[in-house]
N, C-alpha and C. Protein backbone atom coordinates (compact mmCIF):
# COMPACT_ATOMS: atom_id res chain seq x y z
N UNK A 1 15.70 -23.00 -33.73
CA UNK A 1 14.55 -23.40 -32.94
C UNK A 1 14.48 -24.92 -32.82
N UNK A 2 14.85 -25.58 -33.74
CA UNK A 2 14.80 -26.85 -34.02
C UNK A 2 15.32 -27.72 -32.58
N UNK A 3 16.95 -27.27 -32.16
CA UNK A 3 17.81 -27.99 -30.87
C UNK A 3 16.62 -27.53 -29.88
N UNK A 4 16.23 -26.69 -29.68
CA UNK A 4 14.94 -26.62 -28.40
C UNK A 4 13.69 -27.67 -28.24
N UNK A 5 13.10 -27.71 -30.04
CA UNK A 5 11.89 -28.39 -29.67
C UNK A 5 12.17 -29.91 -29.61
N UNK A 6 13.75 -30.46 -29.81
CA UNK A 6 14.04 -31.85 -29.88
C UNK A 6 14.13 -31.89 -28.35
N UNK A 7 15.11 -31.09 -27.77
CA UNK A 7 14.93 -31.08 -26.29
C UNK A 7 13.95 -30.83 -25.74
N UNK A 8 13.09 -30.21 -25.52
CA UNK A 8 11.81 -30.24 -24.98
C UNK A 8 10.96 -31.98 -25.34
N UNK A 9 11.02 -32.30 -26.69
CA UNK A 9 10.18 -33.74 -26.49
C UNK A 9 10.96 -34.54 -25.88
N UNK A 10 12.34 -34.73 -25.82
CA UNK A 10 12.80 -35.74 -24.68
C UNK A 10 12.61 -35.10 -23.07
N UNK A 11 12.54 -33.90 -22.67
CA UNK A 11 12.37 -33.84 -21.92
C UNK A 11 11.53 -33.92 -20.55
N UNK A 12 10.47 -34.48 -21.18
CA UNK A 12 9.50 -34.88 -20.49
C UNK A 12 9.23 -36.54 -20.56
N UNK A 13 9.90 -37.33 -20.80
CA UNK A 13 9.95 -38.77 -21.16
C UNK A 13 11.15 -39.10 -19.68
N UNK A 14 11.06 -38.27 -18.83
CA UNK A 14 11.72 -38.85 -17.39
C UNK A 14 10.71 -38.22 -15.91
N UNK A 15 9.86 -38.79 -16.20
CA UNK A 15 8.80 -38.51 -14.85
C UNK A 15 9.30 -38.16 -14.00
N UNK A 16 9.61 -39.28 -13.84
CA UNK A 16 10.42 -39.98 -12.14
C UNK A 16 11.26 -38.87 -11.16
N UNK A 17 12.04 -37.73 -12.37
CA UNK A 17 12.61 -37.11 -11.91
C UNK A 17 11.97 -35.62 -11.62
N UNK A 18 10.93 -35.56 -11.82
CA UNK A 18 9.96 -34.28 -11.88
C UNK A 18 9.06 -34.75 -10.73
N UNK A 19 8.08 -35.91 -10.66
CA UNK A 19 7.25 -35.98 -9.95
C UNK A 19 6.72 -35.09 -8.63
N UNK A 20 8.24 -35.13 -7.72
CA UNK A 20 8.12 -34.26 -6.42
C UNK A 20 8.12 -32.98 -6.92
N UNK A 21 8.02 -32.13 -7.75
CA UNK A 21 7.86 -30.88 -8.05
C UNK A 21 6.38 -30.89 -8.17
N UNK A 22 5.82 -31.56 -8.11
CA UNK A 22 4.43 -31.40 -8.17
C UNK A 22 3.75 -30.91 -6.64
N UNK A 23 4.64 -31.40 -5.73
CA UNK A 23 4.18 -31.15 -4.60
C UNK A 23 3.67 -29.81 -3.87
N UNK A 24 4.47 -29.30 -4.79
CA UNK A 24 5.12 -27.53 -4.29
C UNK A 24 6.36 -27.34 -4.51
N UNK A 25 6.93 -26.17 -4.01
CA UNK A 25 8.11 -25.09 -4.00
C UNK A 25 8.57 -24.68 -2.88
N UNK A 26 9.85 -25.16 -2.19
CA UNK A 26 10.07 -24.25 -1.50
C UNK A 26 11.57 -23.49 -1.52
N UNK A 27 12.11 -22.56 -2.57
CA UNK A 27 13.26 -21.73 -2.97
C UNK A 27 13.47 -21.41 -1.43
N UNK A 28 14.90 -21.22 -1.45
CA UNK A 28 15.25 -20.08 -0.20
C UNK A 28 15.71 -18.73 -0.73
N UNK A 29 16.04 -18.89 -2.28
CA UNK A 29 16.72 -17.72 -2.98
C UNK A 29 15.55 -17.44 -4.04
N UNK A 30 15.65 -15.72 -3.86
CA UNK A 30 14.65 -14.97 -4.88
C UNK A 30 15.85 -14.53 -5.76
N UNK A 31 16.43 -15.01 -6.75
CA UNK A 31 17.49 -14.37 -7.80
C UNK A 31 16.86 -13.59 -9.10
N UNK A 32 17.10 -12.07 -8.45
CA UNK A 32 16.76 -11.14 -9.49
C UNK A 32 17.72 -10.43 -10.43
N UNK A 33 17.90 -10.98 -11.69
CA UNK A 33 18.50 -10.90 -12.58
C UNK A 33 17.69 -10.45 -14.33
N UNK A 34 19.17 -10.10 -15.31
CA UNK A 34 18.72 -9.49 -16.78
C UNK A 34 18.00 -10.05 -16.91
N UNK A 35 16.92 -10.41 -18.01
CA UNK A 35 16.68 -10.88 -19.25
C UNK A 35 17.87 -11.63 -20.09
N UNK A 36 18.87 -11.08 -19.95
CA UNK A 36 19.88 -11.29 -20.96
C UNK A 36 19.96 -12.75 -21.18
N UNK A 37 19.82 -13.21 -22.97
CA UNK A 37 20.45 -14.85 -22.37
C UNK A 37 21.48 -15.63 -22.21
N UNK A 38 22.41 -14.42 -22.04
CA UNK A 38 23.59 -15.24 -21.62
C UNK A 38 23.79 -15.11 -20.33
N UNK A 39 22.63 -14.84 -19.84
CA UNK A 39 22.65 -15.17 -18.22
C UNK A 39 21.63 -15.95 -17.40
N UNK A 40 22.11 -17.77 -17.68
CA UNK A 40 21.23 -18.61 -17.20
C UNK A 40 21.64 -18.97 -15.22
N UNK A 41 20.79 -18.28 -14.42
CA UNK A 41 20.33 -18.51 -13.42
C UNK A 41 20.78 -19.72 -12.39
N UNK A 42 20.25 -20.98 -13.07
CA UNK A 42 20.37 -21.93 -12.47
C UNK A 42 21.89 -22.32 -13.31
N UNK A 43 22.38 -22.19 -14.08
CA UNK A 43 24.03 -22.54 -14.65
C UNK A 43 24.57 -22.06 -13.89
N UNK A 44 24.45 -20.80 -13.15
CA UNK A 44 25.41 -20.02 -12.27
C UNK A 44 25.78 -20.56 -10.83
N UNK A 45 24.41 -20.85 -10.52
CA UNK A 45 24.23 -21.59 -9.05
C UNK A 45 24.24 -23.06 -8.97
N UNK A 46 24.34 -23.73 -10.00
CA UNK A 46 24.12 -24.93 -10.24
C UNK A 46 22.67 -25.38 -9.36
N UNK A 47 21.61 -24.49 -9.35
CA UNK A 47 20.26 -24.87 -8.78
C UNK A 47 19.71 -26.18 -9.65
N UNK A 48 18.77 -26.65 -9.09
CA UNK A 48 18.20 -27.58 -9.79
C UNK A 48 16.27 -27.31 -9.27
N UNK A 49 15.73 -27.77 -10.14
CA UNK A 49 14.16 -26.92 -10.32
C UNK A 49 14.27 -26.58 -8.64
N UNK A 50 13.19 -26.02 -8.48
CA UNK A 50 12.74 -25.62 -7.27
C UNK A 50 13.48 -25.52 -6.36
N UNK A 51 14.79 -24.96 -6.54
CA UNK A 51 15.62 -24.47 -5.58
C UNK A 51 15.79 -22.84 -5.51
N UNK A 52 15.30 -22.37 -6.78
CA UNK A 52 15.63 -20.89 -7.05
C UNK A 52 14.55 -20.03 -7.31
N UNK A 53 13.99 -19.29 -7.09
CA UNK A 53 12.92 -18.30 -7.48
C UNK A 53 12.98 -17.13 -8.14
N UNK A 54 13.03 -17.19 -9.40
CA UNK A 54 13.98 -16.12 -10.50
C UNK A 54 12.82 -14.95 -11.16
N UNK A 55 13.67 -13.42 -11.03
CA UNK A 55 12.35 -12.39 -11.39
C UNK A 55 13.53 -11.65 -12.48
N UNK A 56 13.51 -12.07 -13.51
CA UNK A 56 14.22 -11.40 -14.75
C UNK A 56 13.54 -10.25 -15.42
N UNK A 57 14.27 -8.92 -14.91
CA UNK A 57 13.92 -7.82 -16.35
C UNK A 57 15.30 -7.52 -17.13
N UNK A 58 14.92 -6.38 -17.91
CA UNK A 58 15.58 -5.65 -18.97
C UNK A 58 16.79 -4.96 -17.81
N UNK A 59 17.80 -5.11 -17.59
CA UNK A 59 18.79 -4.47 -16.85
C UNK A 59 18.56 -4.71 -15.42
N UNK A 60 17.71 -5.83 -14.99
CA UNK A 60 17.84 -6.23 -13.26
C UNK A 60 17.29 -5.46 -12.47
N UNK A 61 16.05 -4.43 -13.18
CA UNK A 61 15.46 -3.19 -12.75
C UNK A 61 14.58 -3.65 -11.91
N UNK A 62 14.73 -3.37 -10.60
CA UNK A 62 13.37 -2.68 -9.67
C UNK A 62 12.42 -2.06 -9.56
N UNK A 63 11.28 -2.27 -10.13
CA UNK A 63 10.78 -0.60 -10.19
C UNK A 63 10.42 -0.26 -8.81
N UNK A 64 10.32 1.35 -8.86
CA UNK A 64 9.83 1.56 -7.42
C UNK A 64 8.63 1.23 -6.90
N UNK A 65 8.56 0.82 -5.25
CA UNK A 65 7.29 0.06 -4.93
C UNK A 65 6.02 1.39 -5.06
N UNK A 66 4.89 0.82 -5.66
CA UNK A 66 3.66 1.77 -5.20
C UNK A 66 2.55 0.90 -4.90
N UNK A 67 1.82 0.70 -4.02
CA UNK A 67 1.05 0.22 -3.62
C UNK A 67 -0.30 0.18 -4.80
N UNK A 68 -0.46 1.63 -5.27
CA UNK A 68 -1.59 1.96 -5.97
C UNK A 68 -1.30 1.31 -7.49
N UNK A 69 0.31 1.09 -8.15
CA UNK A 69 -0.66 0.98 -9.44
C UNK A 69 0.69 -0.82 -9.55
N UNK A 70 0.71 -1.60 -8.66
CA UNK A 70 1.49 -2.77 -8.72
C UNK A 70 2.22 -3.20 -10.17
N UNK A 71 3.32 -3.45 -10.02
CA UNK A 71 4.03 -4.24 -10.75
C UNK A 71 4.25 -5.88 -10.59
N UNK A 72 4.55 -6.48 -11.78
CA UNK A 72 4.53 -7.97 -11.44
C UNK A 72 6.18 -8.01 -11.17
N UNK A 73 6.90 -7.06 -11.24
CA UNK A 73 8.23 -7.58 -10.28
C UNK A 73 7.65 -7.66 -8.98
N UNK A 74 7.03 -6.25 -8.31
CA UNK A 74 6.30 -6.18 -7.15
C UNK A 74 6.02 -7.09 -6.36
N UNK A 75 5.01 -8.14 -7.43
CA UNK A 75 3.98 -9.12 -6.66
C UNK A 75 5.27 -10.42 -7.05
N UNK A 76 5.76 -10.43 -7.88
CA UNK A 76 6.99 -11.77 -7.55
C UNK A 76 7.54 -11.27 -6.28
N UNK A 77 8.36 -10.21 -6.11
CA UNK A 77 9.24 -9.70 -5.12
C UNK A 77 8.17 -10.13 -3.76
N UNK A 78 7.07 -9.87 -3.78
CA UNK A 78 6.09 -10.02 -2.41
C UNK A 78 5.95 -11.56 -2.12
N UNK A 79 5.69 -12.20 -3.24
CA UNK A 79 5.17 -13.69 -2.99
C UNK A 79 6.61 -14.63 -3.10
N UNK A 80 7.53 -13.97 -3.32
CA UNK A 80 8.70 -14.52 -2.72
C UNK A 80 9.07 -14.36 -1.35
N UNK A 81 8.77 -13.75 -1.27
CA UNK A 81 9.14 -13.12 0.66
C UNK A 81 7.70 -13.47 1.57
N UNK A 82 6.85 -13.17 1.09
CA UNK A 82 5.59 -13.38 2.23
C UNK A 82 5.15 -14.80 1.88
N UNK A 83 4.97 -15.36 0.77
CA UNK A 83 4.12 -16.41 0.67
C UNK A 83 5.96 -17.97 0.41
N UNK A 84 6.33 -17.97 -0.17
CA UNK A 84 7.72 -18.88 -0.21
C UNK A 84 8.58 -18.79 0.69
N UNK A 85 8.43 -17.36 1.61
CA UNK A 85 9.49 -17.23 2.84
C UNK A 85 11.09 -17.48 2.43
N UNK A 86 11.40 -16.97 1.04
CA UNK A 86 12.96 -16.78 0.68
C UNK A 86 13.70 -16.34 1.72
N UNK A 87 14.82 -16.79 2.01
CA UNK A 87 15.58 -16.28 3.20
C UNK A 87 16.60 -15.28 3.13
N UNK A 88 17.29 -15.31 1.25
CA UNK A 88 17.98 -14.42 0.73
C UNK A 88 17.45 -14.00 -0.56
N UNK A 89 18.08 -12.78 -0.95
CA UNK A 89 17.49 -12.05 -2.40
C UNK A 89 18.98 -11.52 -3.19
N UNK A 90 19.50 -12.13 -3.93
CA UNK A 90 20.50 -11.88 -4.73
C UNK A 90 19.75 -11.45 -6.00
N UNK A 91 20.86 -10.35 -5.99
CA UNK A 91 20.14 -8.70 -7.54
C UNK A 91 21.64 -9.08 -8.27
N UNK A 92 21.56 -9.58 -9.38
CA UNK A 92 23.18 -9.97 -10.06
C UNK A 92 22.68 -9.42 -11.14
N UNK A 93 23.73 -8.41 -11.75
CA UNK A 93 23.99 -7.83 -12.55
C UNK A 93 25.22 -8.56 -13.75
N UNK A 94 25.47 -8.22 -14.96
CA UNK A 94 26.72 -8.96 -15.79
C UNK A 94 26.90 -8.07 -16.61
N UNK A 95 28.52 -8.46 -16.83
CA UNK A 95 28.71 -7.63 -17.72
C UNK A 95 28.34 -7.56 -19.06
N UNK A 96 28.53 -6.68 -20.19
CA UNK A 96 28.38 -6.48 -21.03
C UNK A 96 26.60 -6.49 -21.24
N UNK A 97 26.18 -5.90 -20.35
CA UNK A 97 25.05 -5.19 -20.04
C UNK A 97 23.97 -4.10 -21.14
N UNK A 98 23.46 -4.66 -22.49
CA UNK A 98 23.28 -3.52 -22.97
C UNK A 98 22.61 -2.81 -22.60
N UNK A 99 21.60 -2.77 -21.32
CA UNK A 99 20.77 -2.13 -20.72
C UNK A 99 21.19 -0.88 -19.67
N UNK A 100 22.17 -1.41 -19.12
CA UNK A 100 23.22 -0.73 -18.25
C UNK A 100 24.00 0.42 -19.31
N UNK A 101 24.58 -0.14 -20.49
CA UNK A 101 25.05 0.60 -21.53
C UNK A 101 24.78 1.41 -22.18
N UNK A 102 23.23 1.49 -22.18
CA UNK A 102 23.09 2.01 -22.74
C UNK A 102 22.25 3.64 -21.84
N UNK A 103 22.07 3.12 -20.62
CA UNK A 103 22.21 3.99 -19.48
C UNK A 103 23.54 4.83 -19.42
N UNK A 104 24.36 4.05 -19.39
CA UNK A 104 25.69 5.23 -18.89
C UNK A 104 26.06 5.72 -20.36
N UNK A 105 26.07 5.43 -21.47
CA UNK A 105 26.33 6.44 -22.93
C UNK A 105 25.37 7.28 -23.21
N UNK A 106 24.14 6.91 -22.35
CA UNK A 106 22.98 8.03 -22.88
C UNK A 106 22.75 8.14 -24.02
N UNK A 107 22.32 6.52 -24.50
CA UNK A 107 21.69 5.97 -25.64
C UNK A 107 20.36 6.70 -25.96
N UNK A 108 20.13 7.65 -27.48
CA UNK A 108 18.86 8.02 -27.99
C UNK A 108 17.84 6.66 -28.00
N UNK A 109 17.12 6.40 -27.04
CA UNK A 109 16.08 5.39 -27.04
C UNK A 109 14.52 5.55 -27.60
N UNK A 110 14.65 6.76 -28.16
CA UNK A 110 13.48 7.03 -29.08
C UNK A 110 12.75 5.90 -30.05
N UNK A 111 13.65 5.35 -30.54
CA UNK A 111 12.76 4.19 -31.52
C UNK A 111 12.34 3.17 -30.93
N UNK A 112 12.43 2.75 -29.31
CA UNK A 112 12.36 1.83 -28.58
C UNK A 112 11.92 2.36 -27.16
N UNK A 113 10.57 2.68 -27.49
CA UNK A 113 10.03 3.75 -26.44
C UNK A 113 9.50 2.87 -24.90
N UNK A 114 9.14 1.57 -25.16
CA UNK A 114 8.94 0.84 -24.20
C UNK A 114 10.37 0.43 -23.49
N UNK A 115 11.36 0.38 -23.78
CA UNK A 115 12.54 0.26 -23.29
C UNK A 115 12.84 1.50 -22.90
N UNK A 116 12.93 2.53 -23.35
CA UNK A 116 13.28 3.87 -22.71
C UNK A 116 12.56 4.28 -21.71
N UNK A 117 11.47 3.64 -21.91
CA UNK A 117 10.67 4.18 -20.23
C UNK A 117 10.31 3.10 -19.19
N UNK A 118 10.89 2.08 -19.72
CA UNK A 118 11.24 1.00 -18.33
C UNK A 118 12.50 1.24 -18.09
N UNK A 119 13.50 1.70 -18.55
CA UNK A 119 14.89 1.98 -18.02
C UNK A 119 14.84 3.27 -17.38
N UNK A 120 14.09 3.97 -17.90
CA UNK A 120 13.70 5.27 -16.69
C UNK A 120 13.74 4.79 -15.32
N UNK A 121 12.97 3.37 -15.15
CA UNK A 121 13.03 3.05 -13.43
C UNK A 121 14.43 3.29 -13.21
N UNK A 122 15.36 2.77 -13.75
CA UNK A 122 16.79 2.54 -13.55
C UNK A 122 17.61 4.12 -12.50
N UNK A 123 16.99 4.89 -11.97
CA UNK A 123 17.58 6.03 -11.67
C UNK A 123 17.98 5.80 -10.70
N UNK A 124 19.10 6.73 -10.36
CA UNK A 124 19.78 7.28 -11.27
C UNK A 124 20.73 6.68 -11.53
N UNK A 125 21.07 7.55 -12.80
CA UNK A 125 21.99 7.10 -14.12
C UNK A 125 23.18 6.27 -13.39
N UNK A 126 22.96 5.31 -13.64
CA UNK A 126 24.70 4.50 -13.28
C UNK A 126 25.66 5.15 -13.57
N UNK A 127 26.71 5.08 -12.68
CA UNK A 127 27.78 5.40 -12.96
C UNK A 127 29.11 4.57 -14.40
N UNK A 128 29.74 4.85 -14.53
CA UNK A 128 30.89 4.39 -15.71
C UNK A 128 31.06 5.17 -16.61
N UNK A 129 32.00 4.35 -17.46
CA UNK A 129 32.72 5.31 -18.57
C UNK A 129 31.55 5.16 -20.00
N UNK A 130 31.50 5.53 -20.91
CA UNK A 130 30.79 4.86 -21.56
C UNK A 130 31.94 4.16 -22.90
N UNK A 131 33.08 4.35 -22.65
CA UNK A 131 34.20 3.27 -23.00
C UNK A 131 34.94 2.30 -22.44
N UNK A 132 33.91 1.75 -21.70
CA UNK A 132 34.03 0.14 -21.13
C UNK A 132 33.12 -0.30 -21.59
N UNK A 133 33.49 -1.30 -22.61
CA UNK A 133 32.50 -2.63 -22.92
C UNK A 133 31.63 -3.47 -22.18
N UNK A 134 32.68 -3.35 -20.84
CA UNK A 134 31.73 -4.46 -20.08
C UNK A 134 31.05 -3.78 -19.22
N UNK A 135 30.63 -2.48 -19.32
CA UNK A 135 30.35 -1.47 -18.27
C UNK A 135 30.18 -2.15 -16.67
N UNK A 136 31.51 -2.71 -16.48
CA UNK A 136 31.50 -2.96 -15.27
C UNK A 136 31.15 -2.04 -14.07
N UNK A 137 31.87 -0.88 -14.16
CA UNK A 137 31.36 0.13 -12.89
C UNK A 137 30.18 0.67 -12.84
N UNK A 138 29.33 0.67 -14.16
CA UNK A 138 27.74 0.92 -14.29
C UNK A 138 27.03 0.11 -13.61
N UNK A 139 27.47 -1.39 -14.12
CA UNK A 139 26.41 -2.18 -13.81
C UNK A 139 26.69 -2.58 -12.32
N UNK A 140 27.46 -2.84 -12.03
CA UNK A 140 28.03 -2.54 -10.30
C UNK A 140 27.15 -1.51 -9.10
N UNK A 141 27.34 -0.46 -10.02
CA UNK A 141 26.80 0.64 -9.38
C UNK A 141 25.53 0.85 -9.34
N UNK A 142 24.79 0.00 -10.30
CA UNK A 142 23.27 -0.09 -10.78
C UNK A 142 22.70 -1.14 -9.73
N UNK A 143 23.47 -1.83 -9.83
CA UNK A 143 23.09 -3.34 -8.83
C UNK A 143 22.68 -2.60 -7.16
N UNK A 144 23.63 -1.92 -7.04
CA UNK A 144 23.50 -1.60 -5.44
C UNK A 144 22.20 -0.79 -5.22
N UNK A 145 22.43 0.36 -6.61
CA UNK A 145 20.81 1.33 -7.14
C UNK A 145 20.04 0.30 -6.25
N UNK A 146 19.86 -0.78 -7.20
CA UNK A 146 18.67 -2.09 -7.14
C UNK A 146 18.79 -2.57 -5.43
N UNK A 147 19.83 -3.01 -4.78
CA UNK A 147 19.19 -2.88 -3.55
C UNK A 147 19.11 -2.44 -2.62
N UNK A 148 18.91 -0.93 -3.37
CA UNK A 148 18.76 0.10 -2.47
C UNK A 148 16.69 0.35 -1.90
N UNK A 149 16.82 0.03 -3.47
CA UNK A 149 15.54 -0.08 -3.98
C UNK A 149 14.59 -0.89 -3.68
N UNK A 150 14.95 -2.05 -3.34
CA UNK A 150 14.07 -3.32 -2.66
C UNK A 150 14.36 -3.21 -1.03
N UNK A 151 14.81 -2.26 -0.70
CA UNK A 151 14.90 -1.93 0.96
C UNK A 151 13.61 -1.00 0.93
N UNK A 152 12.89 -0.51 0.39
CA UNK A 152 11.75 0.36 -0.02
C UNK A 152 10.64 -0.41 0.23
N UNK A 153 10.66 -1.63 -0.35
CA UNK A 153 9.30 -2.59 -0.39
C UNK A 153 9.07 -2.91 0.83
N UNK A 154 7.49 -2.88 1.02
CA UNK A 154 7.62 -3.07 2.50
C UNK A 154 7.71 -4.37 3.06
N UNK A 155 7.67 -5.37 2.65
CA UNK A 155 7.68 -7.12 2.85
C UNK A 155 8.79 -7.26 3.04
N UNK A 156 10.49 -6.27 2.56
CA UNK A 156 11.65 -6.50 2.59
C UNK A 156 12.03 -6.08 3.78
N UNK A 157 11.40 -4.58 4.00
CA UNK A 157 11.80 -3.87 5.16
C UNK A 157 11.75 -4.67 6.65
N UNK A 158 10.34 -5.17 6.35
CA UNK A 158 9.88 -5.87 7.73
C UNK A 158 10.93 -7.36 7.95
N UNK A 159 10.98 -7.52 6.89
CA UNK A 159 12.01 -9.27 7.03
C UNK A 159 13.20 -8.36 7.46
N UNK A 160 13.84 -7.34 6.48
CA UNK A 160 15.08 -6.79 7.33
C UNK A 160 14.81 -6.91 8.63
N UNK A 161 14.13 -6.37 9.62
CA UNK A 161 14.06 -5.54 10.39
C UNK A 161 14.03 -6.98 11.58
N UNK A 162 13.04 -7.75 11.09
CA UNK A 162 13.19 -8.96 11.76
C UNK A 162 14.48 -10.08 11.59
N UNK A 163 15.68 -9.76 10.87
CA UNK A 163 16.89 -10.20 10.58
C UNK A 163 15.99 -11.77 9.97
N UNK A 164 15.05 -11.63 9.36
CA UNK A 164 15.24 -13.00 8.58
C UNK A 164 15.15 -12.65 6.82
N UNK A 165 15.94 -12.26 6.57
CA UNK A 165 16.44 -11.98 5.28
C UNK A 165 17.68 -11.24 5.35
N UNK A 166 18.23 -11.76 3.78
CA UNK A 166 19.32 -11.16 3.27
C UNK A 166 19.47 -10.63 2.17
N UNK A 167 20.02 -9.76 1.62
CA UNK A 167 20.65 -9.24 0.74
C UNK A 167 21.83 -8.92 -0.08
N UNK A 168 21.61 -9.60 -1.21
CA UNK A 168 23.34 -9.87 -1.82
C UNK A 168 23.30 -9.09 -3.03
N UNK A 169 24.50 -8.45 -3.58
CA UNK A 169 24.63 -8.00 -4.58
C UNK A 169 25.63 -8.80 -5.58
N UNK A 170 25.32 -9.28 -6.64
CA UNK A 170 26.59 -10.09 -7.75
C UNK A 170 26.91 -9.47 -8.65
N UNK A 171 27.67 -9.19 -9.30
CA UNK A 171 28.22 -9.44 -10.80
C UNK A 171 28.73 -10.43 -11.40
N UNK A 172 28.22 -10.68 -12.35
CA UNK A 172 28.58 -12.21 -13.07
C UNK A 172 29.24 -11.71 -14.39
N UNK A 173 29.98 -11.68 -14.71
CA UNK A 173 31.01 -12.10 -16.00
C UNK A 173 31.11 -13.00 -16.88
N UNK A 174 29.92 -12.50 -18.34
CA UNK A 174 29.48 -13.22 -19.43
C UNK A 174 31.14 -13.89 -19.75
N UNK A 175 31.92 -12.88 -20.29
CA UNK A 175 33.18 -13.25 -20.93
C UNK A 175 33.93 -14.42 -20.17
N UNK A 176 34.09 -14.56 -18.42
CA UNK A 176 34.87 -15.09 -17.95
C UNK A 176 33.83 -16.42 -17.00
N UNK A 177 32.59 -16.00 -16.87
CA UNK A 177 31.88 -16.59 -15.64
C UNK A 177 32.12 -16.80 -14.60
N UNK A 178 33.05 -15.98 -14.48
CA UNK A 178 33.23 -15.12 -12.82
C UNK A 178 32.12 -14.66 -11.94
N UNK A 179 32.07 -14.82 -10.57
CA UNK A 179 30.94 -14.50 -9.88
C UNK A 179 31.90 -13.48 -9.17
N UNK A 180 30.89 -12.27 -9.10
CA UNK A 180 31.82 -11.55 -7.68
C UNK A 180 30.57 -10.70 -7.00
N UNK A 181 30.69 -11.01 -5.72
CA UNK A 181 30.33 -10.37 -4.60
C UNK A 181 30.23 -9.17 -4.24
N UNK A 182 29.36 -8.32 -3.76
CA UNK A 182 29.74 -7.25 -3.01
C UNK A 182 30.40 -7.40 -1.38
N UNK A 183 31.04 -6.36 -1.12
CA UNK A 183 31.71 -6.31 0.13
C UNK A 183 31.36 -5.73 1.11
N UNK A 184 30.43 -5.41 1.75
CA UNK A 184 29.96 -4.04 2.07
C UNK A 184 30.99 -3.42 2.87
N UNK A 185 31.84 -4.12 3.59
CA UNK A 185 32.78 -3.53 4.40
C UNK A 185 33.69 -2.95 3.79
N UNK A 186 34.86 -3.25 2.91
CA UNK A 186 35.25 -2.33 1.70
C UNK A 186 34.46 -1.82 0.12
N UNK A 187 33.37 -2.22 0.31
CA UNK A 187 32.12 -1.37 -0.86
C UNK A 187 33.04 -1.49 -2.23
N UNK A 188 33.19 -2.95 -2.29
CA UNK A 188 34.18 -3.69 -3.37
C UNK A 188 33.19 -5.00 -3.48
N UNK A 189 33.35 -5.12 -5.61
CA UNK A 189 32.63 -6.43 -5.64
C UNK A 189 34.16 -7.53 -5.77
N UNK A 190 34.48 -8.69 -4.98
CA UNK A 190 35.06 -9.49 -4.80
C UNK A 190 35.00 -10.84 -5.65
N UNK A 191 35.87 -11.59 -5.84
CA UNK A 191 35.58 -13.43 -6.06
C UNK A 191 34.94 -14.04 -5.07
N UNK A 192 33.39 -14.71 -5.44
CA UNK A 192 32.94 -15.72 -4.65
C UNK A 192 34.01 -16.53 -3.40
């Protein structure tokens, strides 16, 4: 804890370079990604503050939209698109995923009941082996789940529909920090 709170007190001893963040925000990218922390956001993209608009859960989960009982992915996912006017929405998934992993082995999640029933959103079950470490084809296959899933919301639908938004799917590679793409034309994730 110690390397954090030394960085944090120098980190605010450079104004100069913060000031215009005071102004406002305006991201063009809503990057919805793990929890995990070996998956820092702005390291990937080399963003710098207020370039990125980041909605992190437990496995990159969507939940499904309901009007009646809202989620705060929901209202990020909304006030990224209606109120910041993001122009793209990248859902990046990584490997070695224990959330994903524990989806495709059909992990007993009984002792961890709040995790077992937020990964319930996760349906259905990703695909993979559950002897791949990096459950690459799970979390691949989970990712697309996910934006299948934000084509549902209706703030997404309508930007679809009006071609001012996009939709990207990633996998990022803890082990290698590889970025790869989806393809939609060969339905292959690729090198950036």
């Amino acid at each position: 804890m110690q390397p954090l709170i030394d960085n944090a007190r120098t980190f605010g001893q450079r104004p100069e370079e913060f000031a215009k963040l005071a102004e406002g925000q305006s991201p063009q990218v809503l990057f919805i990604t793990c929890s995990d922390s070996r998956v820092v956001p702005a390291l990937i993209t080399g963003a710098r503050p207020g370039e990125l608009f980041e909605l992190r859960t437990a496995g990159n989960i969507v939940p499904p939209y309901t009007s009646q009982h809202p989620t705060s992915e929901a209202a990020t996912i909304e006030y990224a698109v209606e109120v910041l006017g993001v122009r793209d929405i990248v859902v990046c998934g990584h490997s070695h995923c224990g959330a994903v992993g524990a989806l495709v082995r059909g992990d007993d999640l009984t002792a961890v009941p709040a995790v077992r029933d937020w990964l319930a959103h996760a349906t259905p079950r990703p695909a993979g082996t559950a002897e791949d470490p990096e459950v690459a084809e799970g979390v691949q296959s989970h990712v697309l789940t996910q934006l299948l899933r934000l084509r549902s919301y209706p703030c997404i639908a309508r930007k679809l529909a009006q071609g001012r938004l996009g939709l990207h799917a990633w996998y990022y590679e803890v082990h290698t920090g590889a970025v790869r793409a989806h393809r939609p034309q060969t339905d292959t994730f690729e090198a950036l």
